[in-house]
PDB file of N, CA and C in Angstrom:
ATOM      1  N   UNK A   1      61.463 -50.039 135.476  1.00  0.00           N
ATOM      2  CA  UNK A   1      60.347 -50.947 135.513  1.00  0.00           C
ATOM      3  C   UNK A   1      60.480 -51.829 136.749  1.00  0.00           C
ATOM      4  N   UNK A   2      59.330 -52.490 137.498  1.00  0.00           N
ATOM      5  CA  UNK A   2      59.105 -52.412 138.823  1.00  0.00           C
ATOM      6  C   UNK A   2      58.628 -54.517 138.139  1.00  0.00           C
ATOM      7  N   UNK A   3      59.482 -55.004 138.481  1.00  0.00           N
ATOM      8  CA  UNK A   3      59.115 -56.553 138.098  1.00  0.00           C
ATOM      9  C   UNK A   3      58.678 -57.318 139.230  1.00  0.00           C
ATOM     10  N   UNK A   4      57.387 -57.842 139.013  1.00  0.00           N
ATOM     11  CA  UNK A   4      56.364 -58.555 139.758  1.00  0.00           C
ATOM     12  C   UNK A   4      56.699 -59.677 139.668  1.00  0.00           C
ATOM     13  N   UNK A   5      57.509 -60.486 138.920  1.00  0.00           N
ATOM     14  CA  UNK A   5      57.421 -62.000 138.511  1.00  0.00           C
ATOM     15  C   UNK A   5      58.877 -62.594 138.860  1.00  0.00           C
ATOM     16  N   UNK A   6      59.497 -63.353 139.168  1.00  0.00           N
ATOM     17  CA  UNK A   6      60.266 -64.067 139.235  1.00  0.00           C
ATOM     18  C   UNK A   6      61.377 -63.749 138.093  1.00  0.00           C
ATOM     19  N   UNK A   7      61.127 -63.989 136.811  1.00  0.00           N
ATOM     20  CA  UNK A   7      61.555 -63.703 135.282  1.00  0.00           C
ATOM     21  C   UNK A   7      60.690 -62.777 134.570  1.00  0.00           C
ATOM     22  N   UNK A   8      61.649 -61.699 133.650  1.00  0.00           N
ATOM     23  CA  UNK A   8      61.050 -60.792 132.936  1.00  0.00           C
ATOM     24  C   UNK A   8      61.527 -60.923 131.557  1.00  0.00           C
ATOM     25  N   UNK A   9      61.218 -62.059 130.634  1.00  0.00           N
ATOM     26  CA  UNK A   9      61.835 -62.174 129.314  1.00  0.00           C
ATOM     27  C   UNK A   9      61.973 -61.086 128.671  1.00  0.00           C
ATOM     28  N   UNK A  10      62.587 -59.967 128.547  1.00  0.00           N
ATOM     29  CA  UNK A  10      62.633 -58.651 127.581  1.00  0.00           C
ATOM     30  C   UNK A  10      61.926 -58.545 126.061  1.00  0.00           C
ATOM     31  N   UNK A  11      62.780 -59.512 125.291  1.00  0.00           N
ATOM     32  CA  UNK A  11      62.495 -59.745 124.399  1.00  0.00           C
ATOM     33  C   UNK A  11      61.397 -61.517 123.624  1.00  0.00           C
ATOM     34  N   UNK A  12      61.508 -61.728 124.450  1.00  0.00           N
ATOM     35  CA  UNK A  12      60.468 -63.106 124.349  1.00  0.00           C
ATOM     36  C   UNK A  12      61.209 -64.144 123.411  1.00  0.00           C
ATOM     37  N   UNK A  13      62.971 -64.054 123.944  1.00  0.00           N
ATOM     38  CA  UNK A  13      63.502 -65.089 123.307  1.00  0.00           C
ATOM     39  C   UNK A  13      64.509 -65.498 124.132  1.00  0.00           C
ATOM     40  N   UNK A  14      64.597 -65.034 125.718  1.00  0.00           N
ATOM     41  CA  UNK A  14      65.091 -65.835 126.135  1.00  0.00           C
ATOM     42  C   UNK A  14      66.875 -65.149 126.140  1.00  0.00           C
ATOM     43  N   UNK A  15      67.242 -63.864 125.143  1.00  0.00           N
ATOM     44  CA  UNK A  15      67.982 -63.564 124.847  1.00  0.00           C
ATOM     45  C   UNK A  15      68.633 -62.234 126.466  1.00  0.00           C
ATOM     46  N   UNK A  16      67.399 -61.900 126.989  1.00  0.00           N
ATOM     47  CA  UNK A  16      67.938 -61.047 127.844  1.00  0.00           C
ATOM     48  C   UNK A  16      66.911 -60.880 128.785  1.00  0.00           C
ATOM     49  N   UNK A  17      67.238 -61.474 130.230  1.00  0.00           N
ATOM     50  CA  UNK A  17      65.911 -61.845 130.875  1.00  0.00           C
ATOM     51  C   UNK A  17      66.385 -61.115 132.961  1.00  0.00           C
ATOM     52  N   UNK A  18      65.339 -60.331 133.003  1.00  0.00           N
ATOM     53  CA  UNK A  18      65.710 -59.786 134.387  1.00  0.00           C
ATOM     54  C   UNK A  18      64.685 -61.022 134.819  1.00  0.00           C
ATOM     55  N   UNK A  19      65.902 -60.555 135.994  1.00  0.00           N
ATOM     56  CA  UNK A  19      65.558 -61.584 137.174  1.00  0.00           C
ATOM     57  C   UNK A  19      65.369 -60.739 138.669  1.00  0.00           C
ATOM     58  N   UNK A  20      64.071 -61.203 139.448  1.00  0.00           N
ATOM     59  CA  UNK A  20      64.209 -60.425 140.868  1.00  0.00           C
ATOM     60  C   UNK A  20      64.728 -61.322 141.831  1.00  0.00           C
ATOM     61  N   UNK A  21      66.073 -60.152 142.430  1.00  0.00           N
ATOM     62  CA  UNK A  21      66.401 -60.693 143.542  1.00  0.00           C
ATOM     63  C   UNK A  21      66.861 -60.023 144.826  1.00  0.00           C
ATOM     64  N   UNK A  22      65.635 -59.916 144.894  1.00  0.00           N
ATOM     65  CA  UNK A  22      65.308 -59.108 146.567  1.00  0.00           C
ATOM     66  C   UNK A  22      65.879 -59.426 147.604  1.00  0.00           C
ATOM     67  N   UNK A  23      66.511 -58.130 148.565  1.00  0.00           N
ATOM     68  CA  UNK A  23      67.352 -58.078 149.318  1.00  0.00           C
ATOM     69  C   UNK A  23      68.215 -57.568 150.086  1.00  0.00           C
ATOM     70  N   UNK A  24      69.213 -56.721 148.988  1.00  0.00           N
ATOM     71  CA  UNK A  24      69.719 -55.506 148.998  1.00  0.00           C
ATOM     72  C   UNK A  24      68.666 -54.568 149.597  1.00  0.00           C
ATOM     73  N   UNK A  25      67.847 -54.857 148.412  1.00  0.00           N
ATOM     74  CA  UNK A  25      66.751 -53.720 148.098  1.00  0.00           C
ATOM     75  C   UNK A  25      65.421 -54.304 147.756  1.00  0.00           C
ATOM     76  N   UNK A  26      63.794 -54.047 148.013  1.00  0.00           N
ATOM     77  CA  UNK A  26      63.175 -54.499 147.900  1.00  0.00           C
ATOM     78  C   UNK A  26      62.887 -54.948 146.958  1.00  0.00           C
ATOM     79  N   UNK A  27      63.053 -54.442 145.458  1.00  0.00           N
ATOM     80  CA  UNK A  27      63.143 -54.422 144.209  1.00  0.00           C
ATOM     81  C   UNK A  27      64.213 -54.981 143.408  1.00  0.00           C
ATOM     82  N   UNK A  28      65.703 -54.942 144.134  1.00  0.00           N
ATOM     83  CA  UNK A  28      66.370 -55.483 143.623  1.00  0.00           C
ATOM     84  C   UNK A  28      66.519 -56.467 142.749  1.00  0.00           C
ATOM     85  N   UNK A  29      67.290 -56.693 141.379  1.00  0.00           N
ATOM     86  CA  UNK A  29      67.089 -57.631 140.080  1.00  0.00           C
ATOM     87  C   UNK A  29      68.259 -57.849 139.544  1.00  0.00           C
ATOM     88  N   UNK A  30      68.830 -58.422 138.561  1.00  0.00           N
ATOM     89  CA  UNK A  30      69.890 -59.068 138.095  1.00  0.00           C
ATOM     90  C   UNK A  30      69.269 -59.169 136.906  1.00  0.00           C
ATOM     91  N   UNK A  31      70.638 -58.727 135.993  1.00  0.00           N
ATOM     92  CA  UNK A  31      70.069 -59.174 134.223  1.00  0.00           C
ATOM     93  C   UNK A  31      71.421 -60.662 133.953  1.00  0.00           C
ATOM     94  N   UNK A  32      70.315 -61.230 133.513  1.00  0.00           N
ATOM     95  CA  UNK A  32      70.905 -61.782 132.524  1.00  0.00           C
ATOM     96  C   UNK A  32      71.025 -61.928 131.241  1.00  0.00           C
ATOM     97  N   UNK A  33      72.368 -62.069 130.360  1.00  0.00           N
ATOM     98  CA  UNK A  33      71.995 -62.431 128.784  1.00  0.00           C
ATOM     99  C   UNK A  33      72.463 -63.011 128.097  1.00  0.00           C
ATOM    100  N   UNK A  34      72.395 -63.478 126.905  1.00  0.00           N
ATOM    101  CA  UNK A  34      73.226 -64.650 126.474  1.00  0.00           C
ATOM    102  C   UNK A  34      73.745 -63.644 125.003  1.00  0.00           C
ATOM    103  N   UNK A  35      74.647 -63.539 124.698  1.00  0.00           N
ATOM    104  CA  UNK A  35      75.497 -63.172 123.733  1.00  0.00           C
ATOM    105  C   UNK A  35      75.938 -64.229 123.099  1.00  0.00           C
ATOM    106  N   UNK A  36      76.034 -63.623 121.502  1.00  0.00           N
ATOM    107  CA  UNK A  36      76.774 -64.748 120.106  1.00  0.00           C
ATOM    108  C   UNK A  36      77.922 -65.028 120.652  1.00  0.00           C
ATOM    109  N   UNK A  37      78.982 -64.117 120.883  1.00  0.00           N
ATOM    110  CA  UNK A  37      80.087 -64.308 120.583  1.00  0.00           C
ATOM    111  C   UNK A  37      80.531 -64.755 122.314  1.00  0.00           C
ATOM    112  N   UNK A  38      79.986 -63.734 123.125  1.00  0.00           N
ATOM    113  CA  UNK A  38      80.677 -64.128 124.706  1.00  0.00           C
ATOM    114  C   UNK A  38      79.827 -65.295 125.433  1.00  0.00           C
ATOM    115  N   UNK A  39      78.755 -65.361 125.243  1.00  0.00           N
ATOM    116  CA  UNK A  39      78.339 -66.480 125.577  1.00  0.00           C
ATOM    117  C   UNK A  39      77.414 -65.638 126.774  1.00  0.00           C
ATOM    118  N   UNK A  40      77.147 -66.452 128.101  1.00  0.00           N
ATOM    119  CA  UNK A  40      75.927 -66.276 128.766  1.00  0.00           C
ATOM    120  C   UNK A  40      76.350 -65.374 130.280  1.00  0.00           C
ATOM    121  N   UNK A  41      75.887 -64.557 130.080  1.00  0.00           N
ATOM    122  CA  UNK A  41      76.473 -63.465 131.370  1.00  0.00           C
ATOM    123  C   UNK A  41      75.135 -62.753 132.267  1.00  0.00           C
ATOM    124  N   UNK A  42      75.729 -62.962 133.824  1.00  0.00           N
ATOM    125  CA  UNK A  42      74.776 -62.456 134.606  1.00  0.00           C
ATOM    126  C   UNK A  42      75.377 -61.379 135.255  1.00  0.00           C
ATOM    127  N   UNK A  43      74.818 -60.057 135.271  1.00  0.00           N
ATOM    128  CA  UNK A  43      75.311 -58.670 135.984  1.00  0.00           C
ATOM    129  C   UNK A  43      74.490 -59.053 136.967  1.00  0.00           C
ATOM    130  N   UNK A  44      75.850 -58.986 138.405  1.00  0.00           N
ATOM    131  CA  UNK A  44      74.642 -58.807 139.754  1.00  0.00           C
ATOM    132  C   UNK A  44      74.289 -57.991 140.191  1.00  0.00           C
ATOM    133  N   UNK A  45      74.756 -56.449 139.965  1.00  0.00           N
ATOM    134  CA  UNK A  45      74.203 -55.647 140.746  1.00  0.00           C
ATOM    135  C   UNK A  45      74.751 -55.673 141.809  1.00  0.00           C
ATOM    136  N   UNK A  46      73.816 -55.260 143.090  1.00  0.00           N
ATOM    137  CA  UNK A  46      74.464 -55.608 144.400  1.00  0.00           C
ATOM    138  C   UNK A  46      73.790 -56.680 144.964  1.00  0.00           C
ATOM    139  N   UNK A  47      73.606 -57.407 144.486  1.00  0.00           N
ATOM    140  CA  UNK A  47      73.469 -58.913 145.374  1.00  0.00           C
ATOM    141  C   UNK A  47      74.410 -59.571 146.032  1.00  0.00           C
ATOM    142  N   UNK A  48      75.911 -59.401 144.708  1.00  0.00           N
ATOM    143  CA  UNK A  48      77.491 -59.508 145.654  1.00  0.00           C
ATOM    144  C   UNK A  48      77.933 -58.414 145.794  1.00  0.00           C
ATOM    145  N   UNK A  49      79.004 -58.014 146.547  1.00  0.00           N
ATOM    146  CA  UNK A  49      79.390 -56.916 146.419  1.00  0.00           C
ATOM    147  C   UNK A  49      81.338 -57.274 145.542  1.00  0.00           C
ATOM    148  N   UNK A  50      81.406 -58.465 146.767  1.00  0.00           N
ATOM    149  CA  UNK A  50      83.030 -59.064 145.973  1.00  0.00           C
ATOM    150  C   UNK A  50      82.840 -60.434 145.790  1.00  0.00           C
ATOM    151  N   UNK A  51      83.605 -61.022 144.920  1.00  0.00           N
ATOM    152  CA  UNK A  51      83.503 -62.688 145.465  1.00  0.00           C
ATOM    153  C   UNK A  51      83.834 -63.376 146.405  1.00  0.00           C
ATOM    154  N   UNK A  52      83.925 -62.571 147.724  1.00  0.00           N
ATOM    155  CA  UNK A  52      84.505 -63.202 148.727  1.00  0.00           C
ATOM    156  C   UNK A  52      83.254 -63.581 149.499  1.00  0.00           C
ATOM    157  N   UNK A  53      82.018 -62.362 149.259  1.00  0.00           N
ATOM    158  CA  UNK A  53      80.704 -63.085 149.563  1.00  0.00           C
ATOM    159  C   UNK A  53      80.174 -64.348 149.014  1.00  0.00           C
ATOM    160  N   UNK A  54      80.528 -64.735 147.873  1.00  0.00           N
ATOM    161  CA  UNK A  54      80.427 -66.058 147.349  1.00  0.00           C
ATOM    162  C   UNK A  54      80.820 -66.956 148.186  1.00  0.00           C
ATOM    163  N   UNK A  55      82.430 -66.926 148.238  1.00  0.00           N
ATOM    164  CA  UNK A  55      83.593 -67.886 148.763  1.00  0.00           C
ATOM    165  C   UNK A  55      83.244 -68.085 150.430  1.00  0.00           C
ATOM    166  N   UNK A  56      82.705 -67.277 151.069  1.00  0.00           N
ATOM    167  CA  UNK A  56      82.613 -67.133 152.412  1.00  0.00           C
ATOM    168  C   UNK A  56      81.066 -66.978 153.067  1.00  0.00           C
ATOM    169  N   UNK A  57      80.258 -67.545 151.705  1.00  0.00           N
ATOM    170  CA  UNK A  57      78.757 -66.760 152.396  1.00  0.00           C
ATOM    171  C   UNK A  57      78.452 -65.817 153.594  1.00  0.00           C
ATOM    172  N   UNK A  58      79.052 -64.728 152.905  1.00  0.00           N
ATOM    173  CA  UNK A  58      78.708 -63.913 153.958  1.00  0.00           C
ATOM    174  C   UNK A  58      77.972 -62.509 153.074  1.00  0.00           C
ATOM    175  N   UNK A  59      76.830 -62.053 153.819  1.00  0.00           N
ATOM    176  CA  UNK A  59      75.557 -61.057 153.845  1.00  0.00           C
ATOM    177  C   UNK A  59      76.390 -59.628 154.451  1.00  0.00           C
ATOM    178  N   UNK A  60      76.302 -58.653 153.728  1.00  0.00           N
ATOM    179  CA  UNK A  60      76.442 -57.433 154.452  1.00  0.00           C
ATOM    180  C   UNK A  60      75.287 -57.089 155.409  1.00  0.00           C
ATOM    181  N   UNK A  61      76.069 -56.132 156.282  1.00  0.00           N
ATOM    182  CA  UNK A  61      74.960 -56.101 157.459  1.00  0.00           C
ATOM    183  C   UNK A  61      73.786 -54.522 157.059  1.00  0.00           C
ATOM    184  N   UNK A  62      74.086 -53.923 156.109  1.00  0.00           N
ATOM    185  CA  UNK A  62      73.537 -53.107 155.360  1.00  0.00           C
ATOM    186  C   UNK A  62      72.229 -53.888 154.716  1.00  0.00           C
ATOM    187  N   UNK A  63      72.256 -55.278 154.642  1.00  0.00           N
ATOM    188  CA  UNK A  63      70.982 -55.328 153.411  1.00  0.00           C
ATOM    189  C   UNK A  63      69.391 -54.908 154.322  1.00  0.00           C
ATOM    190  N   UNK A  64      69.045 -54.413 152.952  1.00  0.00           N
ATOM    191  CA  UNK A  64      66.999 -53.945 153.308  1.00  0.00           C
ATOM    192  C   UNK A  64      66.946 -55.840 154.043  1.00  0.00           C
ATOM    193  N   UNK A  65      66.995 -56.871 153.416  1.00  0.00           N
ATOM    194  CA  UNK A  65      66.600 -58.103 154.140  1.00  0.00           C
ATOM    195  C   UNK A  65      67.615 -59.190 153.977  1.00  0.00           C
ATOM    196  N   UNK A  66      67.841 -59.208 155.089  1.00  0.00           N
ATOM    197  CA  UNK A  66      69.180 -60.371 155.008  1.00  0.00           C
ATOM    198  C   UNK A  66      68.597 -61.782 154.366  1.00  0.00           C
ATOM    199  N   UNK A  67      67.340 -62.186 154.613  1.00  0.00           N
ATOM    200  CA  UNK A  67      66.629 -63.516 154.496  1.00  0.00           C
ATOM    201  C   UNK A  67      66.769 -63.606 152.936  1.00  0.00           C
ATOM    202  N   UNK A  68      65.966 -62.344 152.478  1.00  0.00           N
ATOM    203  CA  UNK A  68      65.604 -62.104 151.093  1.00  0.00           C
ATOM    204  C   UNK A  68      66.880 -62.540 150.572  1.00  0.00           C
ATOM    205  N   UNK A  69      68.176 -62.269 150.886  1.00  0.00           N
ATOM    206  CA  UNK A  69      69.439 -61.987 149.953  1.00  0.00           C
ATOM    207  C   UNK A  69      70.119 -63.317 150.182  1.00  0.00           C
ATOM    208  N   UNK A  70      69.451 -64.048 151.148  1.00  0.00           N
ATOM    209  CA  UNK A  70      70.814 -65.198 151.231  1.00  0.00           C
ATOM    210  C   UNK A  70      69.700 -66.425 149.994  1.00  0.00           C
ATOM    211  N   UNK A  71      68.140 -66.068 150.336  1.00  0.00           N
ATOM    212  CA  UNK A  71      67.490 -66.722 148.998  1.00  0.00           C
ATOM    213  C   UNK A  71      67.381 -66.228 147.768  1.00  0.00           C
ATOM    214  N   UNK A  72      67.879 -64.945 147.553  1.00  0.00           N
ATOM    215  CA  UNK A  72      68.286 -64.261 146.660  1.00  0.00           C
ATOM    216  C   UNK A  72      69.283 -65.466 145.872  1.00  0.00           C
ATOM    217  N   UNK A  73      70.375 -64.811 146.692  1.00  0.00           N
ATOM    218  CA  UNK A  73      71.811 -65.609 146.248  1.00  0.00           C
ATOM    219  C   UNK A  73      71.824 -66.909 145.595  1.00  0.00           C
ATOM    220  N   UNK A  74      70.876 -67.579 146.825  1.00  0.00           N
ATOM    221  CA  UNK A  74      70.931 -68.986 146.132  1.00  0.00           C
ATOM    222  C   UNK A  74      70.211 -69.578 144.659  1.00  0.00           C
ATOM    223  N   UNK A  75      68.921 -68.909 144.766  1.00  0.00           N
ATOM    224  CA  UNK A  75      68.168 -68.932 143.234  1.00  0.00           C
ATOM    225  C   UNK A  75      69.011 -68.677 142.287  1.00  0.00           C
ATOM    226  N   UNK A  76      69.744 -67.473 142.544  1.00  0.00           N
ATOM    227  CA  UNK A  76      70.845 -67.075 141.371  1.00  0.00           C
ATOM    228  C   UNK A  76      71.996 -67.994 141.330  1.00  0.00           C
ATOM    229  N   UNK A  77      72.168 -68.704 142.491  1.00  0.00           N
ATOM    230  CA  UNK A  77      73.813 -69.564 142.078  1.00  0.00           C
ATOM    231  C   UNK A  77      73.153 -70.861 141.189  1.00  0.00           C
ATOM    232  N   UNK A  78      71.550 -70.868 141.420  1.00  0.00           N
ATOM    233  CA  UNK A  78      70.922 -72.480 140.991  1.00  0.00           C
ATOM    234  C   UNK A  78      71.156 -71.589 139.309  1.00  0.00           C
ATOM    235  N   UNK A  79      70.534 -70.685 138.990  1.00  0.00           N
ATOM    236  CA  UNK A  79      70.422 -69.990 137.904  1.00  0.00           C
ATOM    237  C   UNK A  79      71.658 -70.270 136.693  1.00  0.00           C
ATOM    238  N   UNK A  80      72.338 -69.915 137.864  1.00  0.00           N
ATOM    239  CA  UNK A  80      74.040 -69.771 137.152  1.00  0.00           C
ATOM    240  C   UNK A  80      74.275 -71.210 136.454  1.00  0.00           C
ATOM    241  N   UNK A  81      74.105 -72.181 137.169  1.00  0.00           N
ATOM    242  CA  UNK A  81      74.399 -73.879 136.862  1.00  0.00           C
ATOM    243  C   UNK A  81      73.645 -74.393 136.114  1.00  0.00           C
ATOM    244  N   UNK A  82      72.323 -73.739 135.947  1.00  0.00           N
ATOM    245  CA  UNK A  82      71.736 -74.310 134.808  1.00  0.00           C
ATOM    246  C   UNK A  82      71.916 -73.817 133.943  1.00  0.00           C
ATOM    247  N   UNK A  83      72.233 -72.638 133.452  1.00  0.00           N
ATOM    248  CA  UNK A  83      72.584 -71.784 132.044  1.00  0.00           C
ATOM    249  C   UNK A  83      73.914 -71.831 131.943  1.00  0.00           C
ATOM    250  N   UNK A  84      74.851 -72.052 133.128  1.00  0.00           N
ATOM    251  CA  UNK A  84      76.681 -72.176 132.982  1.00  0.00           C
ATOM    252  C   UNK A  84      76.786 -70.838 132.490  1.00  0.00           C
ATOM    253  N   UNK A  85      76.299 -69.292 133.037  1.00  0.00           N
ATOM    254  CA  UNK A  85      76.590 -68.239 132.927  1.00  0.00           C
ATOM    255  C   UNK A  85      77.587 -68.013 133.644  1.00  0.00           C
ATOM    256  N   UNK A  86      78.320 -67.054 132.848  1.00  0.00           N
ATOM    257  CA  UNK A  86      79.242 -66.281 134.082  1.00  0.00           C
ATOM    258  C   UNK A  86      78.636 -65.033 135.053  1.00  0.00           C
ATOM    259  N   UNK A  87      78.962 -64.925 135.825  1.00  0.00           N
ATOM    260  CA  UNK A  87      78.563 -64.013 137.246  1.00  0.00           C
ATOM    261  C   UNK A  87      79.484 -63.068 136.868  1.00  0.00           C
ATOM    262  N   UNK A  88      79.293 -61.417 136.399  1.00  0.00           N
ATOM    263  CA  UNK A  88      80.412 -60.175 136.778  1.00  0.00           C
ATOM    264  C   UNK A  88      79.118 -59.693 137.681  1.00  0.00           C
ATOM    265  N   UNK A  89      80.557 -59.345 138.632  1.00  0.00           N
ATOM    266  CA  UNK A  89      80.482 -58.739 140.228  1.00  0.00           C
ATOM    267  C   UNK A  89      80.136 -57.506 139.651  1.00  0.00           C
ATOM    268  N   UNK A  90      79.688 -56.285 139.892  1.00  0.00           N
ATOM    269  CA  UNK A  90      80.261 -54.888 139.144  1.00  0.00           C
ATOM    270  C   UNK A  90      80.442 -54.445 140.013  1.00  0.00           C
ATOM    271  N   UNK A  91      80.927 -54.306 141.597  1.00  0.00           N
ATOM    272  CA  UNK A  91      81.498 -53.885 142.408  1.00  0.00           C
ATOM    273  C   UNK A  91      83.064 -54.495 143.012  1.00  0.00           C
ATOM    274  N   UNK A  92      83.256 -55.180 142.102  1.00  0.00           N
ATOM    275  CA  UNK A  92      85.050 -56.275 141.893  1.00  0.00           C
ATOM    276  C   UNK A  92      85.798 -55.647 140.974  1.00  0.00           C
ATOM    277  N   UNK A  93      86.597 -54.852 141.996  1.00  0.00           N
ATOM    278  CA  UNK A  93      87.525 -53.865 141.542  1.00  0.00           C
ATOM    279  C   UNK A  93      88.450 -54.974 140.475  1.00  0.00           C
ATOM    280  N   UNK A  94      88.923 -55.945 141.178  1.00  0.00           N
ATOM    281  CA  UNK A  94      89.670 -56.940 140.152  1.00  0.00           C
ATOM    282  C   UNK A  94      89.235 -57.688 139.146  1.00  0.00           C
ATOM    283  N   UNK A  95      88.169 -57.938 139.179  1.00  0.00           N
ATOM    284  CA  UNK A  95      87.113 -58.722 138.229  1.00  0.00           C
ATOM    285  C   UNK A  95      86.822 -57.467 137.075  1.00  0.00           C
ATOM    286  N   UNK A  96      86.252 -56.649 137.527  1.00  0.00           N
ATOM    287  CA  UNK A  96      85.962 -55.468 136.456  1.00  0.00           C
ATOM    288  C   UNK A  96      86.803 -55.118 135.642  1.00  0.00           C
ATOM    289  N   UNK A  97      88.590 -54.611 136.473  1.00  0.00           N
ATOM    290  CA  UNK A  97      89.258 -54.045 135.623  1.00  0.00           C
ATOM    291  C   UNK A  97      89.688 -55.285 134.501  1.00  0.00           C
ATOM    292  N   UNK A  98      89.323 -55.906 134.468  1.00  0.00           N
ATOM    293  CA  UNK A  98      89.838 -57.301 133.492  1.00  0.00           C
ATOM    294  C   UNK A  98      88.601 -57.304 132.169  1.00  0.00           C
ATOM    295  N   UNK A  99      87.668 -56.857 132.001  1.00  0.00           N
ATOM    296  CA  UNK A  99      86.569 -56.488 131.615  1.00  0.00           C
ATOM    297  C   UNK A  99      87.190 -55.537 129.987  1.00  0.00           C
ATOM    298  N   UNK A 100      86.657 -55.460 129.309  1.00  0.00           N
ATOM    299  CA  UNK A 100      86.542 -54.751 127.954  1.00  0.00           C
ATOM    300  C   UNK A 100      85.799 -53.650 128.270  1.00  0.00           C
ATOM    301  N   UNK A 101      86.501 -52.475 128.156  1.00  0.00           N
ATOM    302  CA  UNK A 101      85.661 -50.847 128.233  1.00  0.00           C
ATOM    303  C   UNK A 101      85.854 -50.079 126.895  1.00  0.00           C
ATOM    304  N   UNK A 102      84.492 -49.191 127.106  1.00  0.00           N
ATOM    305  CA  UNK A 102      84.116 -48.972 125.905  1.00  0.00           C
ATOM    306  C   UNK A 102      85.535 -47.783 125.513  1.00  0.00           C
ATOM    307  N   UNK A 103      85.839 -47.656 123.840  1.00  0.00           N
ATOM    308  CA  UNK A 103      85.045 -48.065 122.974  1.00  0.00           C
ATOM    309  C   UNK A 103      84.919 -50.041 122.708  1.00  0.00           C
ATOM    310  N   UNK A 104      85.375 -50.525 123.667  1.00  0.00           N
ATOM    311  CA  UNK A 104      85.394 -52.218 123.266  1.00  0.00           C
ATOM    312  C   UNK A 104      83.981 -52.533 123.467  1.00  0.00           C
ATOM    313  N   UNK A 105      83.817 -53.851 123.104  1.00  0.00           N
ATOM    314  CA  UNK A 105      82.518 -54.374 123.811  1.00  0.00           C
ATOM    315  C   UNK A 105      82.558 -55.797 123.523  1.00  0.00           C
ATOM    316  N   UNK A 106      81.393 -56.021 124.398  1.00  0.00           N
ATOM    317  CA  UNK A 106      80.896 -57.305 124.139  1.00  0.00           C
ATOM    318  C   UNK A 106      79.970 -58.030 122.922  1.00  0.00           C
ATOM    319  N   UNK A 107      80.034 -59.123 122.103  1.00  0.00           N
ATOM    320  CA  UNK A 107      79.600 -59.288 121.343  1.00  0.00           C
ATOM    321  C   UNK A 107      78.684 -60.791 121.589  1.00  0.00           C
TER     322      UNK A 107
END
């Protein structure tokens, strides 16, 4: 699905909500969701690739729009502080392997 809007409430509670953040890729998006038990988590996709793009603001020279991704980034770091989500990288080899794989999960 091809999201026109800023926010895409899934379910109309707020429980699991894509977000566009163009950049990477023209289309590019980020889910977020809030879980009972783990609490509030944002998958970036490739918006980061490691957290060193965080730590170092730095843009790969690969993106479809560098502009798009550094206002990308920032909507999503404002995002992050108002919900106090956590950010998984899914391209953080170290961040990931620390992660619960299936059969585990998140609750």
């Amino acid at each position: 699905m091809f999201i026109t809007q800023d926010e895409y409430d899934v379910f109309g509670d707020k429980t699991v909500i894509i977000k566009a953040a163009p950049g990477h890729s023209p289309g590019h998006q980020v889910l977020y969701l809030k879980l009972k038990k783990t609490g509030r988590v944002v998958l970036s996709g490739d918006l980061y690739h490691y957290p060193e793009e965080r730590n170092l603001n730095r843009v790969p020279t690969t993106e479809y729009n560098v502009e798009q991704t550094v206002a990308s980034r920032a909507a999503v770091e404002a995002f992050l502080k108002k919900t106090s989500a956590q950010l998984w990288i899914q391209h953080d080899f170290t961040g990931s392997a620390k992660l619960k794989k299936a059969p585990l999960f998140y609750e």
